[in-house]
Structures are given as C-alpha cells and as structure tokens.
Protein backbone atom coordinates (compact mmCIF):
# COMPACT_ATOMS: atom_id res chain seq x y z
CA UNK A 1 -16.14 1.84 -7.18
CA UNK A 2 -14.74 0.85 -3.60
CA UNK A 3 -12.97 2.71 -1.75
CA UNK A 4 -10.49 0.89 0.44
CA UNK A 5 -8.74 1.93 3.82
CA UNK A 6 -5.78 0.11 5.49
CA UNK A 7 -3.16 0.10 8.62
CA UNK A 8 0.15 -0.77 8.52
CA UNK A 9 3.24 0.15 10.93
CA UNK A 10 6.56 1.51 9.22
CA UNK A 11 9.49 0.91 12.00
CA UNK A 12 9.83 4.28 13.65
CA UNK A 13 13.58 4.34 13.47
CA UNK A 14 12.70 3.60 9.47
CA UNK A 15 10.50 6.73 8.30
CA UNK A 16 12.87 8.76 6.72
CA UNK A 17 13.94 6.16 4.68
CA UNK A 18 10.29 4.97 3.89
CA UNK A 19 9.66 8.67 2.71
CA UNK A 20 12.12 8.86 0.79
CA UNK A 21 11.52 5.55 -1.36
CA UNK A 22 8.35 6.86 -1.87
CA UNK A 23 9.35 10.09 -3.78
CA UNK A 24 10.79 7.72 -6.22
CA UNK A 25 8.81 5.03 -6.77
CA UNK A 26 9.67 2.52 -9.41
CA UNK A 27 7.61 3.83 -12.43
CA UNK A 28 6.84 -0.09 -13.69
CA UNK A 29 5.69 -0.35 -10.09
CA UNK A 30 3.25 2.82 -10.77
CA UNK A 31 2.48 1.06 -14.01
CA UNK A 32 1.80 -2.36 -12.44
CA UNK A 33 -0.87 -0.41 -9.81
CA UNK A 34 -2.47 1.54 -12.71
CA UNK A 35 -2.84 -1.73 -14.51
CA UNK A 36 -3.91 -3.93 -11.69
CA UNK A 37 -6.99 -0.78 -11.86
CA UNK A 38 -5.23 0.75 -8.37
CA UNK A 39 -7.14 4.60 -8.63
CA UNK A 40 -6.16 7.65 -6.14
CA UNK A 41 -3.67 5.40 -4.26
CA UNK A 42 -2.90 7.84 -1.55
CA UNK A 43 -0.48 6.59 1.91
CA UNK A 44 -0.39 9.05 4.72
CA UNK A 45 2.28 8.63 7.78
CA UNK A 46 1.89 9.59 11.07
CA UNK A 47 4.84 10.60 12.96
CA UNK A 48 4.99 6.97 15.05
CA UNK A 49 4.69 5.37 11.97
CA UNK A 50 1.36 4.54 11.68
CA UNK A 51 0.78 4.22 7.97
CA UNK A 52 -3.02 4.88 6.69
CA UNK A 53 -3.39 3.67 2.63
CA UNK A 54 -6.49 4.56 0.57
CA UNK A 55 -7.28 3.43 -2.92
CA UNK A 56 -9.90 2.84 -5.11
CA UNK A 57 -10.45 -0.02 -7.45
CA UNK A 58 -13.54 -1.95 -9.01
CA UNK A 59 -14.18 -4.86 -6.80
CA UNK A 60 -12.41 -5.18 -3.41
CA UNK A 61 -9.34 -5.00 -1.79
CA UNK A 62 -8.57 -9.10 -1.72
CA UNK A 63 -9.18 -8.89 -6.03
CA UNK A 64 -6.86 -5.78 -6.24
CA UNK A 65 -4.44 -7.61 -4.03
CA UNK A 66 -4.75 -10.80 -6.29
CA UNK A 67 -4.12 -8.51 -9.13
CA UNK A 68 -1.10 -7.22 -8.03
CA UNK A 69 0.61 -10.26 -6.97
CA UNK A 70 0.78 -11.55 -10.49
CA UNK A 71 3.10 -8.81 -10.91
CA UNK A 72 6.43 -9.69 -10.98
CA UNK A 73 7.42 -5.82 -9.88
CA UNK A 74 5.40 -6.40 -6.61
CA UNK A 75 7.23 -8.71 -5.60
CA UNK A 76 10.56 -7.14 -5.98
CA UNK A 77 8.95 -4.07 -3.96
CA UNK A 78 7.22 -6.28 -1.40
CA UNK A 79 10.98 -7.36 -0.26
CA UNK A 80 12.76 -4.08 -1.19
CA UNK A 81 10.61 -2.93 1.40
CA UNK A 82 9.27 -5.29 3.80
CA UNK A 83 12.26 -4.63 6.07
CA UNK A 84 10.74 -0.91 6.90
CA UNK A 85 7.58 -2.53 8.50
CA UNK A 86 7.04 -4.27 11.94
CA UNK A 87 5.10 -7.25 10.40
CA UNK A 88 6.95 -10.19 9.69
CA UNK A 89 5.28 -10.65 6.48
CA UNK A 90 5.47 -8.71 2.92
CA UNK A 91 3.67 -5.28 3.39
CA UNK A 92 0.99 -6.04 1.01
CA UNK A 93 -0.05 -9.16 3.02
CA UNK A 94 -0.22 -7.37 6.07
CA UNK A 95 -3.07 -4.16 5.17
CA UNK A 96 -5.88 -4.32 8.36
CA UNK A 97 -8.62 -3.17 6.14
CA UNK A 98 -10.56 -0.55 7.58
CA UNK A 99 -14.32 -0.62 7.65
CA UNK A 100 -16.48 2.40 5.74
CA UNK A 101 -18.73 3.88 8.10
CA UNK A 102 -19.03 7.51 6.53
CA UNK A 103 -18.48 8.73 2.80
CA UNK A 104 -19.63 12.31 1.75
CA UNK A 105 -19.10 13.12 -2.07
C-alpha cells in the first residue's frame, strides 16, 4: 500500500466555510473515493490554511488521481470547491506531494 502526503492552501478568509463543507461531504463523493480504492483519507488544517491530505491507495497518487477524475462527482466537487483554494487550478490538480522519509507501524 502507499501512503500519500500532500499541500494545498485553503484562502484564509475561506476556512470556516471549507470546514464546514467538509462535515457534509457529498456521500456519492465518499462513494466515488472508496471506489477509486481512496483508504484512511484524512485532511488536517492549520490555522493559515495550510491544508496537509493523507491517503492510502494501491499504486500511487497520479493512478488514484486518474481514478478519480473519471468520476463525474469529482468534478462537480473540484468546482464546488476550487474557489476556497489559492491555486488557480481545480484542488485535485494542485496536491504538492510530499516525499516519505519516515514510517513507523
């Protein structure tokens, strides 16, 4: 399994909003991540809005990516919330993968 990390940068004026979309997130979008073999997706915010995303899945983060964007719900939430990042470009384009240096299990 791989474990993938990523950066992204929710709009500070934004996270309250972000937050909240995330207590509700559209269950065919939950499906779609299941599906797409998305396991322990976990996002943690900072208070500037530094977003760090973790997830595990069976090849790499490019193939889960290519997974999801056959999914016709990904794109709806791409630009549903796009506008709550500072990239100009669809949140799940814009991950800075993280390199592994240390994993303890």
């Amino acid at each position: 399994m791989k474990r993938v990390g990523f950066l992204l940068k929710v709009k500070p004026d934004r996270l309250e909003e972000y937050k909240e979309h995330h207590k509700q997130v559209w269950p065919e979008m939950q499906q779609a991540l299941r599906e797409a073999g998305w396991h322990n997706y976990t996002l943690f915010l900072r208070a500037d809005g530094l977003l760090f995303g973790y997830f595990e899945t069976e090849q790499s983060l490019a193939h889960a990516q290519a997974l999801m964007a056959e999914a016709e719900v990904n794109r709806r939430w791409q630009e549903f919330m796009s506008p709550y990042f500072e990239e100009n470009a669809r949140p799940d384009e814009s991950f800075q993968e993280l390199e592994e240096v240390f994993h303890l299990d």
